[in-house]
C-alpha atoms as a PDB file:
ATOM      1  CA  UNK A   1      32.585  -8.828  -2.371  1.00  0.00           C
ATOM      2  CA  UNK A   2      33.612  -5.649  -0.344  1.00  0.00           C
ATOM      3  CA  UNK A   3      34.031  -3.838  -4.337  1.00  0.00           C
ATOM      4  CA  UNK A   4      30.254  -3.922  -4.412  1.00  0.00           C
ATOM      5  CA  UNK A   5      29.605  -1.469  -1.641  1.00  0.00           C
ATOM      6  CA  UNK A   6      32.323   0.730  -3.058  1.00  0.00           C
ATOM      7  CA  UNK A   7      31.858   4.368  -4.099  1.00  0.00           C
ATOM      8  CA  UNK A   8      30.745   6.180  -7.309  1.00  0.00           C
ATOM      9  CA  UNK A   9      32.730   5.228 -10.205  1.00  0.00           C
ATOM     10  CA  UNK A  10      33.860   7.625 -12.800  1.00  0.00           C
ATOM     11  CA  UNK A  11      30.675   7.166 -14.935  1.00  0.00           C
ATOM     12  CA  UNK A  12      28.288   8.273 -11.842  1.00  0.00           C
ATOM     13  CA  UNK A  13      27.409   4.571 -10.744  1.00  0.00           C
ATOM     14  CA  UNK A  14      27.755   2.571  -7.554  1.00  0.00           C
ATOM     15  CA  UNK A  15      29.436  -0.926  -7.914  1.00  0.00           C
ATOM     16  CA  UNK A  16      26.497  -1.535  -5.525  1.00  0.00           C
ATOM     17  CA  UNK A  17      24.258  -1.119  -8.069  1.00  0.00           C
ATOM     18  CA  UNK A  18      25.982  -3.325 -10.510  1.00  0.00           C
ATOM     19  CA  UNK A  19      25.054  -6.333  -8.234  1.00  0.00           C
ATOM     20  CA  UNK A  20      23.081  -8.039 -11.286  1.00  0.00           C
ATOM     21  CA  UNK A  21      22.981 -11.334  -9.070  1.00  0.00           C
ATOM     22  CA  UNK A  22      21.131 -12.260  -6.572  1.00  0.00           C
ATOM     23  CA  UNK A  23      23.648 -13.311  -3.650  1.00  0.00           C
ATOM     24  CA  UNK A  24      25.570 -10.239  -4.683  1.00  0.00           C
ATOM     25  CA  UNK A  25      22.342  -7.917  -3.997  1.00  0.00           C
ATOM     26  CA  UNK A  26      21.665 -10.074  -1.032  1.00  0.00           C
ATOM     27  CA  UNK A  27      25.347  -9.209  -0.146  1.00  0.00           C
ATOM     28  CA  UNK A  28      25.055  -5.859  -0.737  1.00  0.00           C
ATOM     29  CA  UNK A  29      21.765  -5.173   1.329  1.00  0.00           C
ATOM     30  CA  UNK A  30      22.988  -7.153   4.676  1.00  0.00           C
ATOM     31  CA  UNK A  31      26.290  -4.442   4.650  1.00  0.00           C
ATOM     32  CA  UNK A  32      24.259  -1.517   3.891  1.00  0.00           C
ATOM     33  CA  UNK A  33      24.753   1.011   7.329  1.00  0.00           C
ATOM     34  CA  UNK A  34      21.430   2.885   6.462  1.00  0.00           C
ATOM     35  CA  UNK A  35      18.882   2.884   3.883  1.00  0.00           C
ATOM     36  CA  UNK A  36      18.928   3.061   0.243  1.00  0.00           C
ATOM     37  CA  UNK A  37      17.411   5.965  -1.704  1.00  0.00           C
ATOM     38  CA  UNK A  38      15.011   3.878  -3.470  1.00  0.00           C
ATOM     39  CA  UNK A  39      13.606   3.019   0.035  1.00  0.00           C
ATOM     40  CA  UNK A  40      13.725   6.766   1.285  1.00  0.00           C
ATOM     41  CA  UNK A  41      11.572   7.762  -1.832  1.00  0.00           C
ATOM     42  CA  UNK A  42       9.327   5.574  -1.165  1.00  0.00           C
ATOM     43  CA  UNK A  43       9.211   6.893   2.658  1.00  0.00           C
ATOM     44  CA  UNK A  44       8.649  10.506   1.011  1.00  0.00           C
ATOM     45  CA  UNK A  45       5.756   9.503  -0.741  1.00  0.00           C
ATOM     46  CA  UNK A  46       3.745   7.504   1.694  1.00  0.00           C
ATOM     47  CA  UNK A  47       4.132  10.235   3.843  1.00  0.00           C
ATOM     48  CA  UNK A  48       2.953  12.386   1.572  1.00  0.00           C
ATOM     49  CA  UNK A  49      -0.386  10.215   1.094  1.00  0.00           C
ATOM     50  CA  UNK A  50      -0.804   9.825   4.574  1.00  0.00           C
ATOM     51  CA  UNK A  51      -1.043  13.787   4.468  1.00  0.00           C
ATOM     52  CA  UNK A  52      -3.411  13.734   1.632  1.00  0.00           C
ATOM     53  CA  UNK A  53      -5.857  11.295   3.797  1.00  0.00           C
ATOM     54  CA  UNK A  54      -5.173  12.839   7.559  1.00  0.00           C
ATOM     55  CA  UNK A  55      -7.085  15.848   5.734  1.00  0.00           C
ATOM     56  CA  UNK A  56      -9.858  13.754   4.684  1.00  0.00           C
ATOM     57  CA  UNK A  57     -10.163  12.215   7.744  1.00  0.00           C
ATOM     58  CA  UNK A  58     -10.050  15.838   9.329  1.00  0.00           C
ATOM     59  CA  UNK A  59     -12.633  16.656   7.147  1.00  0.00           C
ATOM     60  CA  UNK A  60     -15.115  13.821   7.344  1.00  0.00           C
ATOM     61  CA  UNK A  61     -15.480  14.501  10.949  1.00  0.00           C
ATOM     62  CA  UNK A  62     -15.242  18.457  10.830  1.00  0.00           C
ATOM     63  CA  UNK A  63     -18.351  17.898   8.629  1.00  0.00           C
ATOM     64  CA  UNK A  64     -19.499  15.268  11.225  1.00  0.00           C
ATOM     65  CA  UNK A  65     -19.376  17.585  14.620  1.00  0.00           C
ATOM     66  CA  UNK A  66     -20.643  20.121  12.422  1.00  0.00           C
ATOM     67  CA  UNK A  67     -24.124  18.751  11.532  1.00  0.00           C
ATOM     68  CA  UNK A  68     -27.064  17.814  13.276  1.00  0.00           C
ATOM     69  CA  UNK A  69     -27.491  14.875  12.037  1.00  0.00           C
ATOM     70  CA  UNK A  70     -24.671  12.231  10.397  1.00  0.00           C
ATOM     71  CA  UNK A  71     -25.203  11.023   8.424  1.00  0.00           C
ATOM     72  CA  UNK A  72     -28.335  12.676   7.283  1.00  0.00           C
ATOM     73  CA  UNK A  73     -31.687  11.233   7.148  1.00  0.00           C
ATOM     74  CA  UNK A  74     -32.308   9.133   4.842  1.00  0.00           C
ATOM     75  CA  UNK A  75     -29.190   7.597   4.344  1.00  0.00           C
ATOM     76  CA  UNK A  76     -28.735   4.614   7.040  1.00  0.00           C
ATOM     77  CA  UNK A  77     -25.709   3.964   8.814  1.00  0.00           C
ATOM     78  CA  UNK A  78     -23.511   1.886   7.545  1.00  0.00           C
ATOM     79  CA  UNK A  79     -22.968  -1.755   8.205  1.00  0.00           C
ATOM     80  CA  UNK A  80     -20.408  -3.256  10.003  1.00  0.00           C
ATOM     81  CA  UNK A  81     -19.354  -6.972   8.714  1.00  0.00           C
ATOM     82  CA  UNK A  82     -18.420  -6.841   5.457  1.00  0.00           C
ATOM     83  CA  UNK A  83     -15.805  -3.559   5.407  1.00  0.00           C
ATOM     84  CA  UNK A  84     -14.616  -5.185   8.516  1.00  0.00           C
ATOM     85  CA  UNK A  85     -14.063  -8.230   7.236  1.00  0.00           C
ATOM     86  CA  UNK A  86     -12.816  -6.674   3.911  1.00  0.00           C
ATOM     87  CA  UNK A  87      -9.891  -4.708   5.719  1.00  0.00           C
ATOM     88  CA  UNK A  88      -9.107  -7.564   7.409  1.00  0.00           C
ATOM     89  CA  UNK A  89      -8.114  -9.078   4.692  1.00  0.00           C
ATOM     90  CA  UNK A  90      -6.206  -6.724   3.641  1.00  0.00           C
ATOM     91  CA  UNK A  91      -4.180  -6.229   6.496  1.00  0.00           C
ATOM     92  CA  UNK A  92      -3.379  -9.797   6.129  1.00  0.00           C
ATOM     93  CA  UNK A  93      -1.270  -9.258   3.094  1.00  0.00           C
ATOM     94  CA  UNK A  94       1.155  -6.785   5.146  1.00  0.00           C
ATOM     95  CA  UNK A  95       2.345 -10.660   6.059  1.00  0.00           C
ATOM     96  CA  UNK A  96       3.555 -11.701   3.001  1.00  0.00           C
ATOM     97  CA  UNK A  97       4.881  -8.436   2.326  1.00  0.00           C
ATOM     98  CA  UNK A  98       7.174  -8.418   4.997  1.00  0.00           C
ATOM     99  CA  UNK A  99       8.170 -11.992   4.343  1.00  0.00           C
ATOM    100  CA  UNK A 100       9.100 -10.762   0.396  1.00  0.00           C
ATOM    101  CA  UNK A 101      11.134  -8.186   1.903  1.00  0.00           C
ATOM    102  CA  UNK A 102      13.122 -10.783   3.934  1.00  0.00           C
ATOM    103  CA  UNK A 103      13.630 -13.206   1.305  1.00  0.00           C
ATOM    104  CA  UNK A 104      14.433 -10.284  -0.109  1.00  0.00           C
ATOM    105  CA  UNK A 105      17.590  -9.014   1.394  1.00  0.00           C
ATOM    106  CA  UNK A 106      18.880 -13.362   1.979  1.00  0.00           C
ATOM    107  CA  UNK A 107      18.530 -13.458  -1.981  1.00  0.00           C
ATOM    108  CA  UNK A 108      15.668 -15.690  -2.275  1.00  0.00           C
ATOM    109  CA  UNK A 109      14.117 -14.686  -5.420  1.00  0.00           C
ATOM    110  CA  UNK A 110      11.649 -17.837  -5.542  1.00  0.00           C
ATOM    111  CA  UNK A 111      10.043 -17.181  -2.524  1.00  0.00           C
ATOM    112  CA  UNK A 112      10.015 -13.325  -2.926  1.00  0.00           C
ATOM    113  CA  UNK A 113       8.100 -14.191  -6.234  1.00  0.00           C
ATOM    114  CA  UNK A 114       5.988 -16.478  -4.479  1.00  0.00           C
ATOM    115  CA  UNK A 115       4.906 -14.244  -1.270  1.00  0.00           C
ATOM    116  CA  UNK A 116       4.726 -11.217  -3.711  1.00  0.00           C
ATOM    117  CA  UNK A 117       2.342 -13.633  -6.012  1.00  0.00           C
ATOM    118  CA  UNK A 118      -0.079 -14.252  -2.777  1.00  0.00           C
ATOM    119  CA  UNK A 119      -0.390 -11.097  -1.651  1.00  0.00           C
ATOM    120  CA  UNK A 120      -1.485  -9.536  -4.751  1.00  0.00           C
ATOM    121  CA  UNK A 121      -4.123 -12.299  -5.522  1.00  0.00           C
ATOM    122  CA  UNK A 122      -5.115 -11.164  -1.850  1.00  0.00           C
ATOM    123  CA  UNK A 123      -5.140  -7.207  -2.552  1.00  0.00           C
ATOM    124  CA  UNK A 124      -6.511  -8.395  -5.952  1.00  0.00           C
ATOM    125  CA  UNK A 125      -9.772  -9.819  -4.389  1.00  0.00           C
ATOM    126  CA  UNK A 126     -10.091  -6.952  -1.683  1.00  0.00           C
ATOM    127  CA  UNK A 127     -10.195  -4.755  -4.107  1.00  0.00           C
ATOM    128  CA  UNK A 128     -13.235  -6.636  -6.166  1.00  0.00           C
ATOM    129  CA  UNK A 129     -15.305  -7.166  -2.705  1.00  0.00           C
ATOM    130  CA  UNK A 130     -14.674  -2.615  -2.454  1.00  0.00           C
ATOM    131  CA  UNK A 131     -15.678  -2.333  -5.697  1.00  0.00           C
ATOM    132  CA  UNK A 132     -18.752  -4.109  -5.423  1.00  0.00           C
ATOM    133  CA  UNK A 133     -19.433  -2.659  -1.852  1.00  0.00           C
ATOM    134  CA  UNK A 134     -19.326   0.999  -3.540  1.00  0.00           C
ATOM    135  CA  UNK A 135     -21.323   0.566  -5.606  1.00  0.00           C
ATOM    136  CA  UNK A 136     -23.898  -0.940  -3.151  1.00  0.00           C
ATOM    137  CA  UNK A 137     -23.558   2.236  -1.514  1.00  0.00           C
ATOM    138  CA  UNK A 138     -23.819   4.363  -4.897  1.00  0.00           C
ATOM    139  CA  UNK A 139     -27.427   3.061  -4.803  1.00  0.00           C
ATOM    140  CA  UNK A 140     -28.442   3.824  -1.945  1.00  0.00           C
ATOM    141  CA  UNK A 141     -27.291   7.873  -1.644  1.00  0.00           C
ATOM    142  CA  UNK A 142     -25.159  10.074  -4.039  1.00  0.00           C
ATOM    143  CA  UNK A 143     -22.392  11.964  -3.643  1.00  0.00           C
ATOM    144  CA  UNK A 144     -23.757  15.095  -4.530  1.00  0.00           C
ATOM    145  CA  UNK A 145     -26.595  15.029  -2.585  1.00  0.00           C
ATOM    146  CA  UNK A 146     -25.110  16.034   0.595  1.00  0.00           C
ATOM    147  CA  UNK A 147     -21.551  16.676   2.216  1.00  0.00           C
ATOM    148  CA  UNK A 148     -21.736  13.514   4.519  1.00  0.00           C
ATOM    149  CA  UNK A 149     -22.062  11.762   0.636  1.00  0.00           C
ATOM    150  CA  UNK A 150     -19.687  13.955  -0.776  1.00  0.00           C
ATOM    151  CA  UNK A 151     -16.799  13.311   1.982  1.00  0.00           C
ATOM    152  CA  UNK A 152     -18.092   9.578   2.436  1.00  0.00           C
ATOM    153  CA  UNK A 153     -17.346   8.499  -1.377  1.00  0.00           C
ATOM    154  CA  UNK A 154     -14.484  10.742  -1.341  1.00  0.00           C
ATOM    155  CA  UNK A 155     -12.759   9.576   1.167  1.00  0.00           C
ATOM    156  CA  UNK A 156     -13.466   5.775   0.348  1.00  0.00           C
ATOM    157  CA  UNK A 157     -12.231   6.313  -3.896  1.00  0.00           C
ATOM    158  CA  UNK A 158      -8.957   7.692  -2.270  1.00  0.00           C
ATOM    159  CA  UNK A 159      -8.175   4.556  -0.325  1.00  0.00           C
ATOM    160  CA  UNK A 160      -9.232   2.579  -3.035  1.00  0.00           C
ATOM    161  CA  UNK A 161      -7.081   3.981  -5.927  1.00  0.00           C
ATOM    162  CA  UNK A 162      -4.323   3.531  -3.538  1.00  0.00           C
ATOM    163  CA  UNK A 163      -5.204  -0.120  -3.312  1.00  0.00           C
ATOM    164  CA  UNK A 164      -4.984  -0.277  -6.842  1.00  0.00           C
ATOM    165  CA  UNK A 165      -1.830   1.224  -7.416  1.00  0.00           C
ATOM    166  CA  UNK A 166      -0.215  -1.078  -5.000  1.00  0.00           C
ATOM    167  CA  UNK A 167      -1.733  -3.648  -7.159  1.00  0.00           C
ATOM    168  CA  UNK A 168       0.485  -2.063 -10.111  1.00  0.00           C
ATOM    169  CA  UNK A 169       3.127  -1.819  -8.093  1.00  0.00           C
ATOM    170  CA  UNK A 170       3.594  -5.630  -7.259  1.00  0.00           C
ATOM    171  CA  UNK A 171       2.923  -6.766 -10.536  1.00  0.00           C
ATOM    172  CA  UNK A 172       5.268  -4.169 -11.881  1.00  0.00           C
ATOM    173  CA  UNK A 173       8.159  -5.552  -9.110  1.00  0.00           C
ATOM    174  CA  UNK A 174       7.036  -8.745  -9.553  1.00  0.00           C
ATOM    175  CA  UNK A 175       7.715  -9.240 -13.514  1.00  0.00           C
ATOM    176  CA  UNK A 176      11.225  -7.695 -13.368  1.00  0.00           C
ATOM    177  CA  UNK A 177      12.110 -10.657 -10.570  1.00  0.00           C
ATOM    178  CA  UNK A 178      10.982 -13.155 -12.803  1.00  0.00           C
ATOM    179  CA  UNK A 179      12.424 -11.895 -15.522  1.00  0.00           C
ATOM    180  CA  UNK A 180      15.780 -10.003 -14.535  1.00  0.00           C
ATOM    181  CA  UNK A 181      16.211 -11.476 -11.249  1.00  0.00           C
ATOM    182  CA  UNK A 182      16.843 -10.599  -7.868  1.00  0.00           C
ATOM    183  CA  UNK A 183      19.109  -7.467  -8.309  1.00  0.00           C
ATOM    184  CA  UNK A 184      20.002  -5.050  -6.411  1.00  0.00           C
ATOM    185  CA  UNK A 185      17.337  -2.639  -8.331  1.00  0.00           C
ATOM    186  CA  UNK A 186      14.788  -4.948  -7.746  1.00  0.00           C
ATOM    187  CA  UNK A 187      15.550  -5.428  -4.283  1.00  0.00           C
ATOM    188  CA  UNK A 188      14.869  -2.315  -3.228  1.00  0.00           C
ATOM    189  CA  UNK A 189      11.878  -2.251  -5.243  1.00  0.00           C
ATOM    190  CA  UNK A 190      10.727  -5.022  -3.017  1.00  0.00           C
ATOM    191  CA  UNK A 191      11.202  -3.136   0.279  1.00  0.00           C
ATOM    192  CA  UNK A 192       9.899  -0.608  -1.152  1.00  0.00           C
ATOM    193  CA  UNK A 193       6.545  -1.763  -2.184  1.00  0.00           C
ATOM    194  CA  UNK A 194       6.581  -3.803   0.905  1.00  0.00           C
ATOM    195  CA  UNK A 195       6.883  -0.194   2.985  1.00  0.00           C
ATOM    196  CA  UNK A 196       4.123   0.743   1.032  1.00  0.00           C
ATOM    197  CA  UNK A 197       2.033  -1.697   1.334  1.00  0.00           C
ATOM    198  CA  UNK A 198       2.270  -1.500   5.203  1.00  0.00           C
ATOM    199  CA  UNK A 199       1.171   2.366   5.272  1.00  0.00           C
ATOM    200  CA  UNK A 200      -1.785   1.903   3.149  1.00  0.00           C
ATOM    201  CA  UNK A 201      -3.257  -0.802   5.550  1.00  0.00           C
ATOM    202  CA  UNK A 202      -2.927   1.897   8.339  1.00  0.00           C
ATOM    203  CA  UNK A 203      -4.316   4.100   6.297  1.00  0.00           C
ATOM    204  CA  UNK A 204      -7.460   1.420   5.523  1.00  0.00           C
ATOM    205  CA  UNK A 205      -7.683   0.665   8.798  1.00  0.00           C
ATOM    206  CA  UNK A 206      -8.543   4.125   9.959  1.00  0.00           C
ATOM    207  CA  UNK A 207     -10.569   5.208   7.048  1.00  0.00           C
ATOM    208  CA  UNK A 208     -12.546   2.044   7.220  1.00  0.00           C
ATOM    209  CA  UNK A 209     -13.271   3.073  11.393  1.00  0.00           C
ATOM    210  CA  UNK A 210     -14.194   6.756   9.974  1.00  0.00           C
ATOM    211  CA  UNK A 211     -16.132   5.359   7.385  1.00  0.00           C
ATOM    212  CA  UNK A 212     -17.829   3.022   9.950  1.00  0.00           C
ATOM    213  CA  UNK A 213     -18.236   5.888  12.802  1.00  0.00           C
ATOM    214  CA  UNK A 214     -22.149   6.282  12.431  1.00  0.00           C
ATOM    215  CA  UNK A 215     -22.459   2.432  13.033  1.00  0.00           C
ATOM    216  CA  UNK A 216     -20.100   2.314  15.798  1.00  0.00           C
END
């Protein structure tokens, strides 16, 4: 087993990444002294994101300290159950995504399936319940008829394509387990959408409190 863990061969590729089973992955992943790329690209790009949305934050309440009144009148303040209860939710799932990434890296590809499976019909619904929730909202005021709207839907579309391609994400993972296995490609695909999917439920978390600010 040690040959899987080996350097670059003489065509460019890792034996480690011709672990095509799962034990061997599972092998592979326990010896591992730091993490894989895959895992680190991910880390790039979440941080990235989280970038993108501490300046949306920053801006929701430069607008806020800067106005009289926020959000203006007119437009009520929000309410507090249901994008409570929503996020809530949500954050749940960061369960099941840490449990996919554990069964993960023992080379339990029914269970990583299964957790993966759950958690998306989780984020799945989540998403539905925001959708329906903006929309409420796109009733009530615009976003173009003041900066509070403007930073409000913003702000809230952000998070929620980010939802969505986390969505994409699992089902993407997802079909190559079931289908190719538990490799070590696929492995790393699983931490790495479970990383993911850990940031953005910070990230809901605080834009749901900004978002809910006026209320609070």
């Amino acid at each position: 087993m040690s040959d899987l863990i080996a350097g670059p061969e003489p065509d460019g590729i890792t034996r480690s990444m011709r672990a095509e089973k799962a034990p061997q992955a599972a092998a592979v992943a326990r010896r591992r002294q730091a993490q894989p790329n895959g895992w680190w690209g991910m880390a790039l790009f979440v941080a990235a994101e989280a970038t993108l949305f501490g300046t949306l934050l920053a801006t929701y309440y430069y607008l806020d300290f800067g106005s009289v009144h926020w959000p203006p009148p007119g437009i009520k303040p929000p309410t507090l159950a249901w994008p409570l209860i929503a996020t809530g939710w949500l954050v749940l799932t960061s369960i099941p995504m840490w449990m996919s990434s554990r069964a993960a890296r023992v080379g339990n590809r029914s269970v990583t399936g299964w957790v993966i499976a759950l958690a998306m019909v989780m984020q799945v619904l989540y998403l539905a319940a925001q959708i329906f929730l903006f929309q409420q909202d796109l009733l009530k005021f615009s976003p173009k008829g003041s900066a509070y709207g403007s930073i409000y839907f913003t702000m809230l579309a952000a998070d929620h394509a980010h939802v969505l391609l986390g969505i994409l994400l699992d089902f993407g993972v997802l079909w190559h387990v079931l289908t190719r296995g538990l490799t070590n490609y696929w492995l790393i695909g699983v931490r790495g959408i479970a990383l993911y999917w850990h940031v953005v439920n910070v990230i809901t978390v605080l834009v749901t409190l900004t978002q809910l600010t006026p209320a609070l």
